[in-house]
C-alpha atoms as a PDB file:
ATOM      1  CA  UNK A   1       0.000   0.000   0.000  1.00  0.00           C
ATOM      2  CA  UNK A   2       1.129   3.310  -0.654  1.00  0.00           C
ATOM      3  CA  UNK A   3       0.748   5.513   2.173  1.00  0.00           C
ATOM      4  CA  UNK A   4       1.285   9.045   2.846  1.00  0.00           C
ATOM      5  CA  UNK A   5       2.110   9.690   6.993  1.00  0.00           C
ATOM      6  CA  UNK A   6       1.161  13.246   8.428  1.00  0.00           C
ATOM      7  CA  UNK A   7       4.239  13.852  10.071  1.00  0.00           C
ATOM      8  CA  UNK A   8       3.935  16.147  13.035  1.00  0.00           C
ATOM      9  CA  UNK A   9       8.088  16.380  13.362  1.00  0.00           C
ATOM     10  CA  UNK A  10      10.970  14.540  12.186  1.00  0.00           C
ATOM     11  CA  UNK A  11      11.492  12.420  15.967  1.00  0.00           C
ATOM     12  CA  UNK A  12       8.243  11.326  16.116  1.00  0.00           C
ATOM     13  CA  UNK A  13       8.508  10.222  12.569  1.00  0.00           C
ATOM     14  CA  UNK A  14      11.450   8.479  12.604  1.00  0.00           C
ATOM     15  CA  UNK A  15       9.943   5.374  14.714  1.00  0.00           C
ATOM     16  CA  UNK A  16       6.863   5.473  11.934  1.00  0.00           C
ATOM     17  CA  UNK A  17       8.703   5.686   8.518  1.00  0.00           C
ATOM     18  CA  UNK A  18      10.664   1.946   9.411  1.00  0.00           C
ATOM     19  CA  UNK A  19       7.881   0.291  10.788  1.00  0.00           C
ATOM     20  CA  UNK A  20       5.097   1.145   7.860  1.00  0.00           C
ATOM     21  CA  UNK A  21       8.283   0.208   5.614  1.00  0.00           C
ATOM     22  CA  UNK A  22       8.527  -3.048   7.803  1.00  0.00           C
ATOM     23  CA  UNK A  23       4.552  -3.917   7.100  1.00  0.00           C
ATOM     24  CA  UNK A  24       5.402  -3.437   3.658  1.00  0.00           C
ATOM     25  CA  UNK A  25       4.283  -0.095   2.889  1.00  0.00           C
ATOM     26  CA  UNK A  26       5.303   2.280   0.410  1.00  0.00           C
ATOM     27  CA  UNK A  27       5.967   5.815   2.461  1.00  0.00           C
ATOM     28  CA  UNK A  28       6.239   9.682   1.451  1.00  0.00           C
ATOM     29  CA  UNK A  29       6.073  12.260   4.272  1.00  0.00           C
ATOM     30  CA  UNK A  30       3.572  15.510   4.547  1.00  0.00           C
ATOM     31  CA  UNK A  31       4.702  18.033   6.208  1.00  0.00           C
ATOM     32  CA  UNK A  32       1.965  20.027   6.958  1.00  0.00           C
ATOM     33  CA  UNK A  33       1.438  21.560  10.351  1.00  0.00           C
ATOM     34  CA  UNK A  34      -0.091  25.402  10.679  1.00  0.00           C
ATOM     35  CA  UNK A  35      -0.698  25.150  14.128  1.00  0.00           C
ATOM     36  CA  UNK A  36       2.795  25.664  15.285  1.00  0.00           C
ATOM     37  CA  UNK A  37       3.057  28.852  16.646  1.00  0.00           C
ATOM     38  CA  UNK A  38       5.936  30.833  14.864  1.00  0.00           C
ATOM     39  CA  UNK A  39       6.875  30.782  11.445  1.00  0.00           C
ATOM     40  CA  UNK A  40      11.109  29.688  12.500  1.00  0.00           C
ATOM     41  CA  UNK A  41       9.457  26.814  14.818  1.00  0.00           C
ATOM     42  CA  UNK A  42       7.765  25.778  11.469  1.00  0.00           C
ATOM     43  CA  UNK A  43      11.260  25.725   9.981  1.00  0.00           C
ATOM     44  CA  UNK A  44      13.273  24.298  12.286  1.00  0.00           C
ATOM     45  CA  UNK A  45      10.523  21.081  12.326  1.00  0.00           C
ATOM     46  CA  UNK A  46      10.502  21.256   8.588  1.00  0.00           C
ATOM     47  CA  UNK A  47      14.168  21.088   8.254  1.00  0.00           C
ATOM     48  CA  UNK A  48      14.184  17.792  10.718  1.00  0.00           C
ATOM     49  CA  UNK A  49      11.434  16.200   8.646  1.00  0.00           C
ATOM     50  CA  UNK A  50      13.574  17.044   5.519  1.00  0.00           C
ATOM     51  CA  UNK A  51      16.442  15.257   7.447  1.00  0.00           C
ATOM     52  CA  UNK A  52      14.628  12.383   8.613  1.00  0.00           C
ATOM     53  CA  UNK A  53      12.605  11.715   4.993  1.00  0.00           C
ATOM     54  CA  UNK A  54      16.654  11.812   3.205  1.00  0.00           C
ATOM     55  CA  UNK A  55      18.185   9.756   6.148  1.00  0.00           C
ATOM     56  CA  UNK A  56      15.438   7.504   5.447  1.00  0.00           C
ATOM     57  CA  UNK A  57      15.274   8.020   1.465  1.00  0.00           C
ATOM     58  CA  UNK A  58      11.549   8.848   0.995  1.00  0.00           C
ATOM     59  CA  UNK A  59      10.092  11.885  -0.448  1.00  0.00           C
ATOM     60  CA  UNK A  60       8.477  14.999   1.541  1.00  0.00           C
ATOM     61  CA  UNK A  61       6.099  17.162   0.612  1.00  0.00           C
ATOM     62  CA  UNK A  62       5.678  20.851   2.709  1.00  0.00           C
ATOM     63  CA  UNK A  63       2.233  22.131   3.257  1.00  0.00           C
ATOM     64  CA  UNK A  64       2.253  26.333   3.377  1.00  0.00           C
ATOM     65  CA  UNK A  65       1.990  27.334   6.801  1.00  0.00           C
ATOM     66  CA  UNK A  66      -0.832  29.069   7.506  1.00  0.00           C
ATOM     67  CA  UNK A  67      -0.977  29.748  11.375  1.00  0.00           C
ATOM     68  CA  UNK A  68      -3.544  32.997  11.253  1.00  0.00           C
ATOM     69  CA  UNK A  69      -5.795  30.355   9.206  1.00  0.00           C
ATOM     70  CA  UNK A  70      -5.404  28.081  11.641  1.00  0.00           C
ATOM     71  CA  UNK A  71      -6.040  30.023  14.900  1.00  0.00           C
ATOM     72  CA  UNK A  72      -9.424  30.959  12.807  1.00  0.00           C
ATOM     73  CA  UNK A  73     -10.826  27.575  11.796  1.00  0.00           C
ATOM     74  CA  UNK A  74      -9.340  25.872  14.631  1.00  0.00           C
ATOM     75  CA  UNK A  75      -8.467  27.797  17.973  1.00  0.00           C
ATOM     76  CA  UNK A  76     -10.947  30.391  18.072  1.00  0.00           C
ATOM     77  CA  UNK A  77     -13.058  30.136  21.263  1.00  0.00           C
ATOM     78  CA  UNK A  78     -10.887  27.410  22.374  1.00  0.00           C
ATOM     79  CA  UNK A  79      -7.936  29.332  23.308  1.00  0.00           C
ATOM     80  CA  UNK A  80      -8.322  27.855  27.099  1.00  0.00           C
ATOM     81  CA  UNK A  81      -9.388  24.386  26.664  1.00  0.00           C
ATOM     82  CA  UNK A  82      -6.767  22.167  28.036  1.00  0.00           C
ATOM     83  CA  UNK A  83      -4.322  20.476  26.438  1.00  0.00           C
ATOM     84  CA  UNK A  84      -6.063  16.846  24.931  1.00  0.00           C
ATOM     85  CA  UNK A  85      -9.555  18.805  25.062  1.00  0.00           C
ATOM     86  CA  UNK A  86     -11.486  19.960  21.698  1.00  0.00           C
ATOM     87  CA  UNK A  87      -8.880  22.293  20.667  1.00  0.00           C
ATOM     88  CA  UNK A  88      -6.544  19.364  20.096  1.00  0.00           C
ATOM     89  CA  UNK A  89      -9.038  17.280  18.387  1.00  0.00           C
ATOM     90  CA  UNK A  90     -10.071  20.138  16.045  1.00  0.00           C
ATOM     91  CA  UNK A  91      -6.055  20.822  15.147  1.00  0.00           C
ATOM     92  CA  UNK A  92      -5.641  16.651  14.848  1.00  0.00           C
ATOM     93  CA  UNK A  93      -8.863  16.966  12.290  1.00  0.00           C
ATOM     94  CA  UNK A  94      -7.469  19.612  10.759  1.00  0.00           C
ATOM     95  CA  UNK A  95      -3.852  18.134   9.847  1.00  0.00           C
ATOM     96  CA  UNK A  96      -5.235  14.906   8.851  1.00  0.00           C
ATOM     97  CA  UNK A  97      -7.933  16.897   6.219  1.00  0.00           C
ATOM     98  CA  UNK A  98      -4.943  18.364   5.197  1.00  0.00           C
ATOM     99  CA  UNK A  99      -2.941  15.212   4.634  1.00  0.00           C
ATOM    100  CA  UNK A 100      -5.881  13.129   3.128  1.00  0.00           C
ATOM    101  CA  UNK A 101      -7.020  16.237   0.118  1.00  0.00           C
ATOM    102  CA  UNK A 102      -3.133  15.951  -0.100  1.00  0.00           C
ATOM    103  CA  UNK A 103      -3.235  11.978  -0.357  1.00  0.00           C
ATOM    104  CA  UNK A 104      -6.216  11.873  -2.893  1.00  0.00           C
ATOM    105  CA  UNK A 105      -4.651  14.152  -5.048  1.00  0.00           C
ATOM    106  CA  UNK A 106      -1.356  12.409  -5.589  1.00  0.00           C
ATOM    107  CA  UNK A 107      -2.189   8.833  -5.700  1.00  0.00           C
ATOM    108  CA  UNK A 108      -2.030   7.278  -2.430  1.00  0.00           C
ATOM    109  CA  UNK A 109      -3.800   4.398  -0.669  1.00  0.00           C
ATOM    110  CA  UNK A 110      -4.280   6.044   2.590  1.00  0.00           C
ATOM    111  CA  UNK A 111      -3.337   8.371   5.020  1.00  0.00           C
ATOM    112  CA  UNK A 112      -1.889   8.147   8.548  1.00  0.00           C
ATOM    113  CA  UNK A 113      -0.250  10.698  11.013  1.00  0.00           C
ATOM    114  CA  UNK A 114       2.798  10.314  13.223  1.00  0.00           C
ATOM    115  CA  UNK A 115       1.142  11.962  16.320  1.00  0.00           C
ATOM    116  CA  UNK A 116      -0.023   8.742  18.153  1.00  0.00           C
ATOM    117  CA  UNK A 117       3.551   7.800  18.366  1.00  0.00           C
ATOM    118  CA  UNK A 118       4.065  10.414  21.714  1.00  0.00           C
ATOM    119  CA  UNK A 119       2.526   9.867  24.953  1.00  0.00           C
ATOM    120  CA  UNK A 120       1.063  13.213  25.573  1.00  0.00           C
ATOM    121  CA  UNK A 121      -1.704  12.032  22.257  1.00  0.00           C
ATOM    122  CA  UNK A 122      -4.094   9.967  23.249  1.00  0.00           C
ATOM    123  CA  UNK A 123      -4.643   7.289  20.293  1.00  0.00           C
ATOM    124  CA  UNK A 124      -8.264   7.255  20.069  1.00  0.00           C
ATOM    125  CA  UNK A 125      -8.561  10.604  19.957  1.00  0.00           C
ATOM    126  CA  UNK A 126      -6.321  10.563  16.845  1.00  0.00           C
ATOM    127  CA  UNK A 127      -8.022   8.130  15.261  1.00  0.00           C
ATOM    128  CA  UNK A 128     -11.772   9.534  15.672  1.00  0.00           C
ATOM    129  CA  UNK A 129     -10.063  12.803  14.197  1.00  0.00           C
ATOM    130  CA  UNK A 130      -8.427  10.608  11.579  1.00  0.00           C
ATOM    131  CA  UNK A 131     -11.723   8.794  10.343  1.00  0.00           C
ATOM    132  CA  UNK A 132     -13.835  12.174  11.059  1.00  0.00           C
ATOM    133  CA  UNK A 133     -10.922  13.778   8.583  1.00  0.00           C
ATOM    134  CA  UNK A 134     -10.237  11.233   6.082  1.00  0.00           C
ATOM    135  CA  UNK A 135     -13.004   8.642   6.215  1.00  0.00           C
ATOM    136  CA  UNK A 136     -11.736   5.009   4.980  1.00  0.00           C
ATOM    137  CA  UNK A 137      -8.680   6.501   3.834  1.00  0.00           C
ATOM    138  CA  UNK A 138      -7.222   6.996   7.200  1.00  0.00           C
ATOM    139  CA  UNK A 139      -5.003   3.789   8.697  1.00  0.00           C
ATOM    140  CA  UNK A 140      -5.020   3.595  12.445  1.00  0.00           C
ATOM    141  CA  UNK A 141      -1.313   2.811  13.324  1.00  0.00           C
ATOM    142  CA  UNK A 142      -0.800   3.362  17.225  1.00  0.00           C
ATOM    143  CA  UNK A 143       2.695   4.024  16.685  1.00  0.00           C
ATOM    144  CA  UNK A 144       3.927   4.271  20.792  1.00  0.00           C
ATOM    145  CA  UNK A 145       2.931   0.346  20.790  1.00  0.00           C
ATOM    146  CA  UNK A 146       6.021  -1.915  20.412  1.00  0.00           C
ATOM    147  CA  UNK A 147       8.368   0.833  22.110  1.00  0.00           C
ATOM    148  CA  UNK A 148       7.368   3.610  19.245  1.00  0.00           C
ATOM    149  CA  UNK A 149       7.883   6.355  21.614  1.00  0.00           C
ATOM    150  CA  UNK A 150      11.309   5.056  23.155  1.00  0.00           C
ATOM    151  CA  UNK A 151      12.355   4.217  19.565  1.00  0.00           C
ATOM    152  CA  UNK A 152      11.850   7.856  18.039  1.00  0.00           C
ATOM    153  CA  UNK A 153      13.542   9.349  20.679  1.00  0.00           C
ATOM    154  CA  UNK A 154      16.683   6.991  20.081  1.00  0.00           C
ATOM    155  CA  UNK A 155      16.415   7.147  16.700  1.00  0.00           C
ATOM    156  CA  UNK A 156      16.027  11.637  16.653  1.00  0.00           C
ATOM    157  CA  UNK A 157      19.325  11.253  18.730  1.00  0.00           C
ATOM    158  CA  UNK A 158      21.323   9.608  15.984  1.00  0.00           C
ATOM    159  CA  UNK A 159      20.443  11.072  13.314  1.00  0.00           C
ATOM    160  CA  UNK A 160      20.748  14.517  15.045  1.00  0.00           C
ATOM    161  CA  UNK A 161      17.530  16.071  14.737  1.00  0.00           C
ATOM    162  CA  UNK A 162      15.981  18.937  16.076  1.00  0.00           C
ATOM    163  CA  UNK A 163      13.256  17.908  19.223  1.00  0.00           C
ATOM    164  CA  UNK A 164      10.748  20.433  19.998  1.00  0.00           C
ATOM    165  CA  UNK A 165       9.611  20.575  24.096  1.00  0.00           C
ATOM    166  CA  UNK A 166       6.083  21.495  23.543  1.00  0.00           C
ATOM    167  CA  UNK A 167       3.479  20.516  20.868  1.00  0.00           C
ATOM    168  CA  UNK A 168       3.635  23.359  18.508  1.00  0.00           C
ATOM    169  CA  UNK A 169       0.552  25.896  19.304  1.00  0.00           C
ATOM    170  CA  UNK A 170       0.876  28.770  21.852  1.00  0.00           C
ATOM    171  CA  UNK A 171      -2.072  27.322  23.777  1.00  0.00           C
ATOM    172  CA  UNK A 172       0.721  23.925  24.584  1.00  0.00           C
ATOM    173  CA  UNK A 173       3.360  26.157  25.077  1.00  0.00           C
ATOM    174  CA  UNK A 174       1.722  27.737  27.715  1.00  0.00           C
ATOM    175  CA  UNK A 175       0.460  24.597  29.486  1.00  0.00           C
ATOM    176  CA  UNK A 176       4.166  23.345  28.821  1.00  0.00           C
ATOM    177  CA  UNK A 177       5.492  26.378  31.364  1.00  0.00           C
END
């Protein structure tokens, strides 16, 4: 299957991009994330994605980012939910939509996303956004199973990339101080 993975940054990737490759999948990156607060965040995440997608020899693809969009469509009136409350399920819906118009357009069997791989995203949340987003598109991998989490943080560490300390959004930042 051909599969295109949401990736939310280039350590949590880097345990997902073996293991679909392992089940036999065919894998291309998106990088697509507007909810990440400043434009260099975006670019430092972006450039570890690039790294982790030539490390691992499979092709990337940057969404535009698009923050003031996304505080609109998803953030507005939820600017104090907590963290793993509707905000976060509107901004996992949102990536995912983003991912899967992506996915249909370029010839792809489905659609996953790298975020269940850390321990601060609840999996079923993910993949209710996921099917809400993408329908029968989206593949529910629960990539911290098997030691997903413990393996992308080994793996970010040799291969030298970038690791964020918060999510990405202002509202995580805060919650993160």
């Amino acid at each position: 299957m051909r599969i295109l993975l949401h990736t939310c940054c280039g350590p949590c990737a880097s345990a997902c991009v073996p293991r679909l490759e392992k089940e036999g999948h065919s894998v291309a990156l998106l990088f697509s994330n507007s909810n990440i607060d400043t434009f260099d965040e975006f670019e430092r995440r972006r450039a570890a994605a690039e790294k982790l997608a030539a490390a691992e020899n499979v092709e990337i693809a940057v969404g535009e980012y698009r923050h003031e969009e996304w505080l609109k469509e998803v953030a507005a009136g939820l600017e104090n939910e907590p963290e793993k409350g509707e905000r976060c399920r509107r901004c996992y819906r949102y990536n995912i939509a983003m991912a899967a118009r992506y996915a249909a357009g370029h010839g792809f069997d489905a659609v996953t996303t790298s975020l269940t791989v850390s321990p601060h995203k609840p999996s079923a949340l993910v993949f209710e956004a996921g099917r809400d987003a993408a329908g029968r598109m989206f593949a529910e991998f629960d990539f911290k199973k098997r030691g997903g989490f413990a393996e992308s943080t080994r793996r970010a560490r040799e291969l030298g990339l970038y690791r964020q300390s918060y999510c990405g959004c202002e509202f995580s930042k805060r919650e993160e101080r």
